[in-house]
N, C-alpha and C. Protein backbone atom coordinates (compact mmCIF):
# COMPACT_ATOMS: atom_id res chain seq x y z
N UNK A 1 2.82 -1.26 -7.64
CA UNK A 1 2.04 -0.08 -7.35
C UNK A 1 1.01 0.18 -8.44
N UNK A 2 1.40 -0.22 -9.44
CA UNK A 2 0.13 0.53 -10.82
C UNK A 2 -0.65 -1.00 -10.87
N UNK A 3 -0.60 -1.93 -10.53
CA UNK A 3 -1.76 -2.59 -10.10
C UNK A 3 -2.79 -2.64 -8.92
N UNK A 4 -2.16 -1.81 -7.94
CA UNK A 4 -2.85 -1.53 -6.58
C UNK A 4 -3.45 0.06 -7.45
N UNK A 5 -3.04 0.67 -8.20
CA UNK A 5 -3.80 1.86 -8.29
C UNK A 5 -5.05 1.73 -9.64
N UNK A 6 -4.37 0.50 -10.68
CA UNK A 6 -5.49 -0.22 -11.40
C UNK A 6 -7.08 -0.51 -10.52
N UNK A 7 -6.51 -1.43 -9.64
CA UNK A 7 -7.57 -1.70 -8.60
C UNK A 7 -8.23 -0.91 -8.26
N UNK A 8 -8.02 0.02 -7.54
CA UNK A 8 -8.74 1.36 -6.81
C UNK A 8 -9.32 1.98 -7.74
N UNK A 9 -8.98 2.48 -9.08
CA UNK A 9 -9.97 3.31 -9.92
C UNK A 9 -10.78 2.04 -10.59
N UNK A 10 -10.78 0.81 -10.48
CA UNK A 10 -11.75 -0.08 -10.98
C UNK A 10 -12.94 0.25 -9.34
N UNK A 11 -12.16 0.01 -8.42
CA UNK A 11 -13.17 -0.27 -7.30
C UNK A 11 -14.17 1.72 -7.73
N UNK A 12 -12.92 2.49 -7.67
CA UNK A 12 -14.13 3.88 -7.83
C UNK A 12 -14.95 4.13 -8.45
N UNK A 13 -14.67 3.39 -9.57
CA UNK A 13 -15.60 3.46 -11.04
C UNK A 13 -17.10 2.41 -10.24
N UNK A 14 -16.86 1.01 -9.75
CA UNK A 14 -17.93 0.62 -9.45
C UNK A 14 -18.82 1.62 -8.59
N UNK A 15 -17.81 2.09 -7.22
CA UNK A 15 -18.62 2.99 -6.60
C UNK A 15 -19.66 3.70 -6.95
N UNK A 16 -19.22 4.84 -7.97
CA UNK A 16 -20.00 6.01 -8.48
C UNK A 16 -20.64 5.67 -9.43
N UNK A 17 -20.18 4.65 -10.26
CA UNK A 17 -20.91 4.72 -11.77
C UNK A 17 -22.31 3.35 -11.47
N UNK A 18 -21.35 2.25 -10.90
CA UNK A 18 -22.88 1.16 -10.58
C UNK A 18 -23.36 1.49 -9.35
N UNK A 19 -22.81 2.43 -8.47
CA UNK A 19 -23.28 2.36 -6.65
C UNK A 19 -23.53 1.04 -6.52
N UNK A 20 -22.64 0.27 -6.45
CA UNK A 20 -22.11 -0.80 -5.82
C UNK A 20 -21.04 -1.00 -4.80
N UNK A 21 -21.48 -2.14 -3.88
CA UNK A 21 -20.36 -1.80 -2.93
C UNK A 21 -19.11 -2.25 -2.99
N UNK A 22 -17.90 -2.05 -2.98
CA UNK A 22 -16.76 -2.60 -3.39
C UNK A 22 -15.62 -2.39 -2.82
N UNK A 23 -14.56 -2.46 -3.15
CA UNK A 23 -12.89 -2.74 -1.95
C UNK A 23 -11.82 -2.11 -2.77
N UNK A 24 -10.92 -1.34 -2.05
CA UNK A 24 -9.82 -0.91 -2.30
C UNK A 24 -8.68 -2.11 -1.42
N UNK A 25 -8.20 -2.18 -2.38
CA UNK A 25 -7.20 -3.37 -1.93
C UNK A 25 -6.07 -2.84 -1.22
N UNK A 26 -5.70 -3.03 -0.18
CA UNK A 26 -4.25 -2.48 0.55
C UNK A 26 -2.89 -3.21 0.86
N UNK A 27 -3.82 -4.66 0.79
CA UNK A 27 -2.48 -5.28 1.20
C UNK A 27 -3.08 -6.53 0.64
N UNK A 28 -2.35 -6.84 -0.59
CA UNK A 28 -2.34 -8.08 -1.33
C UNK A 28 -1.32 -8.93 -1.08
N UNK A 29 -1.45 -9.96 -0.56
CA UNK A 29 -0.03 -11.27 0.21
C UNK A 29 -0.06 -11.85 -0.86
N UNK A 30 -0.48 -11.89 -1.96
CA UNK A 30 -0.28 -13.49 -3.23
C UNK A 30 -0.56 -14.80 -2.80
N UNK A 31 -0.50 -15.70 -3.38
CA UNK A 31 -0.88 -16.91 -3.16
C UNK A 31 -0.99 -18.11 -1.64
N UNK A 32 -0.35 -17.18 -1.07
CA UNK A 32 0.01 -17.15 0.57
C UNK A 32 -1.27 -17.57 1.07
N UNK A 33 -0.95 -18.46 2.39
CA UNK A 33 -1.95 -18.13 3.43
C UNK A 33 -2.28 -16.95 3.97
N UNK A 34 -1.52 -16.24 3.67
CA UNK A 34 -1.50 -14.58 4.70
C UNK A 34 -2.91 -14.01 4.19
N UNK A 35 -2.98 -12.94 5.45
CA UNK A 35 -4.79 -12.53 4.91
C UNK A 35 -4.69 -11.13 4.04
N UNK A 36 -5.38 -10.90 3.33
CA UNK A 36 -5.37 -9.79 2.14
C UNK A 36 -6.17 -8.87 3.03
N UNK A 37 -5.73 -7.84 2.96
CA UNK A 37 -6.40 -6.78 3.77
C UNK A 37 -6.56 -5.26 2.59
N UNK A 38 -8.27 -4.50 3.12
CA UNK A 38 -9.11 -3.50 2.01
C UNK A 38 -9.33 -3.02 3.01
N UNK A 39 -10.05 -2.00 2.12
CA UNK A 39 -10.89 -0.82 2.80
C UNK A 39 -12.30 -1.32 2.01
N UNK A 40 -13.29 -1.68 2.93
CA UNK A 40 -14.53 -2.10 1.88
C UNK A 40 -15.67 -0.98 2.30
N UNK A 41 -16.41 -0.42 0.95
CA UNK A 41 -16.88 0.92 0.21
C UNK A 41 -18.42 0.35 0.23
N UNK A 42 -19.26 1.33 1.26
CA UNK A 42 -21.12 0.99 0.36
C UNK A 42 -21.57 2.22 0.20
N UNK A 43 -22.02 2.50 -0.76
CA UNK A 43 -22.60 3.50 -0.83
C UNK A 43 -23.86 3.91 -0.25
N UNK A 44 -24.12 5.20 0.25
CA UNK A 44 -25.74 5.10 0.88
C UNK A 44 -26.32 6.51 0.80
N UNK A 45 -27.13 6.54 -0.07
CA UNK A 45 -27.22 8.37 -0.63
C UNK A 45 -25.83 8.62 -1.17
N UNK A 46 -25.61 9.95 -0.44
CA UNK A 46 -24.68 11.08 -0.44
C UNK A 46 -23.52 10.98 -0.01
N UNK A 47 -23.47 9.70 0.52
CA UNK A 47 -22.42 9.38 1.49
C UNK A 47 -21.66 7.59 1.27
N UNK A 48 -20.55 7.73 1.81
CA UNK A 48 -19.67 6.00 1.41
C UNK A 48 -19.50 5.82 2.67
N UNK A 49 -19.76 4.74 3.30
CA UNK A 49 -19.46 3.89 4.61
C UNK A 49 -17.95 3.21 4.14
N UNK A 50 -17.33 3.30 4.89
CA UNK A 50 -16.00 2.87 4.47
C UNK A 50 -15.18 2.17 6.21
N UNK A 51 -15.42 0.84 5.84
CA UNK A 51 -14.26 -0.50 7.06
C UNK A 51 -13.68 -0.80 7.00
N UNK A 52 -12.55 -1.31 7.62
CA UNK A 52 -11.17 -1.72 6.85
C UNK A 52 -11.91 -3.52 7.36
N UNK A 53 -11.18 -4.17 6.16
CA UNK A 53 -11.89 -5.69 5.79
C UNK A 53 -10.47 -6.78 5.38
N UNK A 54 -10.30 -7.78 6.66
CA UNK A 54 -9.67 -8.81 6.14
C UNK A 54 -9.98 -10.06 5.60
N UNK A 55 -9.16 -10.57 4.44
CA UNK A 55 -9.91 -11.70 3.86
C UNK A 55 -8.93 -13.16 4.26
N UNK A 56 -9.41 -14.00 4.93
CA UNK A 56 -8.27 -14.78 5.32
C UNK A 56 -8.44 -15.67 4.05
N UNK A 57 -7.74 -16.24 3.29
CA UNK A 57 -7.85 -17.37 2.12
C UNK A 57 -8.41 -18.58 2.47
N UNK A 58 -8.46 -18.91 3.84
CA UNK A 58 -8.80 -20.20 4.56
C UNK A 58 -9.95 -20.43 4.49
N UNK A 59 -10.67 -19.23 4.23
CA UNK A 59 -11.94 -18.71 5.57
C UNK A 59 -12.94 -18.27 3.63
N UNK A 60 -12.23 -18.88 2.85
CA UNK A 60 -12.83 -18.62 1.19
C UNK A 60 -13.05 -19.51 0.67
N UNK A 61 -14.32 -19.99 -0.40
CA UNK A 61 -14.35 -21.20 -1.34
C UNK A 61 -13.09 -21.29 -2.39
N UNK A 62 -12.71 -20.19 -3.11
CA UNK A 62 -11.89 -19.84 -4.20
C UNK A 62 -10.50 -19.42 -3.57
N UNK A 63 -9.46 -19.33 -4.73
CA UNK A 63 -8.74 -18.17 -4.65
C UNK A 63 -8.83 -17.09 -4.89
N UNK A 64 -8.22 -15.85 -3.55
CA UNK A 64 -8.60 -14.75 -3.69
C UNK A 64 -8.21 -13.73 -5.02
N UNK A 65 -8.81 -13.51 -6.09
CA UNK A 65 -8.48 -12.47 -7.02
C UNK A 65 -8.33 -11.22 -6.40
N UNK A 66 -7.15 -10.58 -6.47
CA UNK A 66 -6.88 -9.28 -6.39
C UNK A 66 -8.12 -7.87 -6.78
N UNK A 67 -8.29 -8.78 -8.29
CA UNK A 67 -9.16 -7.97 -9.46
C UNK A 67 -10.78 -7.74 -9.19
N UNK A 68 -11.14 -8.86 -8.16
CA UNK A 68 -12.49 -9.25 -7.95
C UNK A 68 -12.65 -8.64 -6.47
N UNK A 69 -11.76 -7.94 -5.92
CA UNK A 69 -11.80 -7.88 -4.41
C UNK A 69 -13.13 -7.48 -3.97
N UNK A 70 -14.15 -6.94 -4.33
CA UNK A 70 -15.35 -6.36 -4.51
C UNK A 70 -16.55 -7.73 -4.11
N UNK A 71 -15.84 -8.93 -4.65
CA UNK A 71 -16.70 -9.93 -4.43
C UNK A 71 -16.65 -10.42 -3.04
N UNK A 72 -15.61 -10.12 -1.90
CA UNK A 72 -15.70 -10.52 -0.53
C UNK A 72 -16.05 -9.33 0.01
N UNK A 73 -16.59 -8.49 -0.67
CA UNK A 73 -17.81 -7.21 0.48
C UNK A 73 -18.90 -7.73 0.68
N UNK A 74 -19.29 -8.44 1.91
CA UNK A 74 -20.94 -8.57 1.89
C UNK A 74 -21.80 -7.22 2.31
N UNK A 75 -22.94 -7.81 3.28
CA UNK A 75 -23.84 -6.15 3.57
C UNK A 75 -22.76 -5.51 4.32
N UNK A 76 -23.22 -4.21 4.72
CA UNK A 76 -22.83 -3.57 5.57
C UNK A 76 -23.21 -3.79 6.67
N UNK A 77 -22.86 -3.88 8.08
CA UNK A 77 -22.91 -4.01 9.43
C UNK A 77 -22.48 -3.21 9.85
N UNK A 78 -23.86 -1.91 10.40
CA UNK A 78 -23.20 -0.68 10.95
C UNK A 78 -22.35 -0.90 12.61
N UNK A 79 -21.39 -0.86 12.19
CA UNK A 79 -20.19 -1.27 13.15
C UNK A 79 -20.58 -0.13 14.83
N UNK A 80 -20.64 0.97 14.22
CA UNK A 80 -21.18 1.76 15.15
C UNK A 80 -22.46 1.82 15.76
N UNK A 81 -23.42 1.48 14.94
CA UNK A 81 -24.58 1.22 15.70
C UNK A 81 -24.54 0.21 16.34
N UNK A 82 -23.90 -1.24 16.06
CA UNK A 82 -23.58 -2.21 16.50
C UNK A 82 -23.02 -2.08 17.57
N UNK A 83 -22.28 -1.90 18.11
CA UNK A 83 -21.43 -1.45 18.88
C UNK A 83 -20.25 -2.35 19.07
N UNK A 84 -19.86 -2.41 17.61
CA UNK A 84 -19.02 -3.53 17.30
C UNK A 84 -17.45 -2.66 17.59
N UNK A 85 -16.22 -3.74 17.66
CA UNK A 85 -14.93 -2.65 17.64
C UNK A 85 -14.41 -2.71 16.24
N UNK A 86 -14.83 -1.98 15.15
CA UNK A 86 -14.68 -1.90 13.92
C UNK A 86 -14.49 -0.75 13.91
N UNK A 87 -13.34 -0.57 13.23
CA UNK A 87 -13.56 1.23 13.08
C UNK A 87 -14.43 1.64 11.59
N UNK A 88 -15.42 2.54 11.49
CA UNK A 88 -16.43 2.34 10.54
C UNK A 88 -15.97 4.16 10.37
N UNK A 89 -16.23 4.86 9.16
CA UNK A 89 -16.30 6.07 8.52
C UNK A 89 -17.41 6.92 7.53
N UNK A 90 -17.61 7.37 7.23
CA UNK A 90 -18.45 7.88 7.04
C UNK A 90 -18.29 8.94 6.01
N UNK A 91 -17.94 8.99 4.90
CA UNK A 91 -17.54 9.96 4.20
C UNK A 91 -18.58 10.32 3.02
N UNK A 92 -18.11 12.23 2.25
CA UNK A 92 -18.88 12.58 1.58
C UNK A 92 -19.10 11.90 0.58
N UNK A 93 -19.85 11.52 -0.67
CA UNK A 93 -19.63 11.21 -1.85
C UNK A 93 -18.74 11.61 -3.04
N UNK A 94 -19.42 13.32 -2.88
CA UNK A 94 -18.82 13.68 -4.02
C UNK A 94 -17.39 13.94 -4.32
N UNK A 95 -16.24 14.02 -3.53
CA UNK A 95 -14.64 13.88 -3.93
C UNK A 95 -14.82 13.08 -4.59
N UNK A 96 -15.24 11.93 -4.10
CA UNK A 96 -15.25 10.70 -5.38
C UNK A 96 -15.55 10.19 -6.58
N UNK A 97 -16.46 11.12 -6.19
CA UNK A 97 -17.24 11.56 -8.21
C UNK A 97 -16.23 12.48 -8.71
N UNK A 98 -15.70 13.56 -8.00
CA UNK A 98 -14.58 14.30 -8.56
C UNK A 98 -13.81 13.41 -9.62
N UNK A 99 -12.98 12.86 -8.28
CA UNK A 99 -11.88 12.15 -8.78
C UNK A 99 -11.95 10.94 -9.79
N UNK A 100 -13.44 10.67 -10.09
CA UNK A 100 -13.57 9.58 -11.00
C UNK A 100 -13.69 10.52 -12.15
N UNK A 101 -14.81 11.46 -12.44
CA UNK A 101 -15.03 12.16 -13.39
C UNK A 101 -14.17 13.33 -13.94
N UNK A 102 -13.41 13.12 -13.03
CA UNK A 102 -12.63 14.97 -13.95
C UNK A 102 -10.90 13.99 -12.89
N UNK A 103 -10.20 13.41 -13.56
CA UNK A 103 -8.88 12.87 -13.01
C UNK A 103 -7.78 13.40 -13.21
N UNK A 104 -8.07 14.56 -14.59
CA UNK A 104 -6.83 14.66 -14.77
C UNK A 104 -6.87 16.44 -14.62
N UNK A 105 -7.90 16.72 -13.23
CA UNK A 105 -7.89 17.94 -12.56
C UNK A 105 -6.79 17.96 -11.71
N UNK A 106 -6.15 19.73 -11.86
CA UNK A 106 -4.95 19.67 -10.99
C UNK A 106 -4.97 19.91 -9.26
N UNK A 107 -5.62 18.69 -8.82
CA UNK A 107 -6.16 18.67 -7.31
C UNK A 107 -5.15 19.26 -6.61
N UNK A 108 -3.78 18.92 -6.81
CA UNK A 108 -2.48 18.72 -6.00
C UNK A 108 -2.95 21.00 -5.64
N UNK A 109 -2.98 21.72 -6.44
CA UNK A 109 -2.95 23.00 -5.75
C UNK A 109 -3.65 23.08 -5.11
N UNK A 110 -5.07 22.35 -5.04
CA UNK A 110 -5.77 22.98 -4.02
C UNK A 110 -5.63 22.42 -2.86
N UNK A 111 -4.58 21.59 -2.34
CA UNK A 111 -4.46 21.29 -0.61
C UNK A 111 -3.25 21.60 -0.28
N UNK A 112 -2.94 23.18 -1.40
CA UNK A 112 -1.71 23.94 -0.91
C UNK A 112 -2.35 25.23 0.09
């Protein structure tokens, strides 16, 4: 677990601080054929486009780094304009600047 949550505040930090696009890792299989499955992050203005993204190992030059997951986000493909069956999201920015910049705010009361 504290390497899946390592991950995610590396991927948030790219988010907000380089606005780069990058991956929250959800399901890391290890050295496996099995496919590693994210949530992959672009930023655009005010707002994060957010897809859920599988990486099959087969379907890669390398082995997949956990640490690098950021490197199998290509562009974005608006899934919805597309009229692709991707489920695609659309969220605000700033929670995320919250939660990068002020972390050790006591969030937990306010979604009492």
């Amino acid at each position: 677990m504290a390497e899946y949550e390592a991950q995610w505040r590396a991927g948030v930090a790219r988010l907000v601080v380089e606005r780069q696009p990058t991956a929250l890792l959800t399901g890391y299989r290890g050295a496996t054929q099995d496919p590693h499955v994210m949530w992959a992050l672009w930023p655009e203005g005010d707002s994060v486009y957010v897809q859920e993204l599988t990486v099959l190992p087969a379907e890669i030059d390398d082995t997949f780094d956990p640490r690098q997951a950021h490197r199998y986000v290509g562009e974005r493909i608006p899934a919805s304009e597309q009229g692709l069956p991707i489920p695609e999201y659309r969220l605000d920015l700033l929670p995320l600047l919250a939660a990068h910049y002020l972390p050790n705010f006591p969030w937990r009361w306010m979604a009492a």
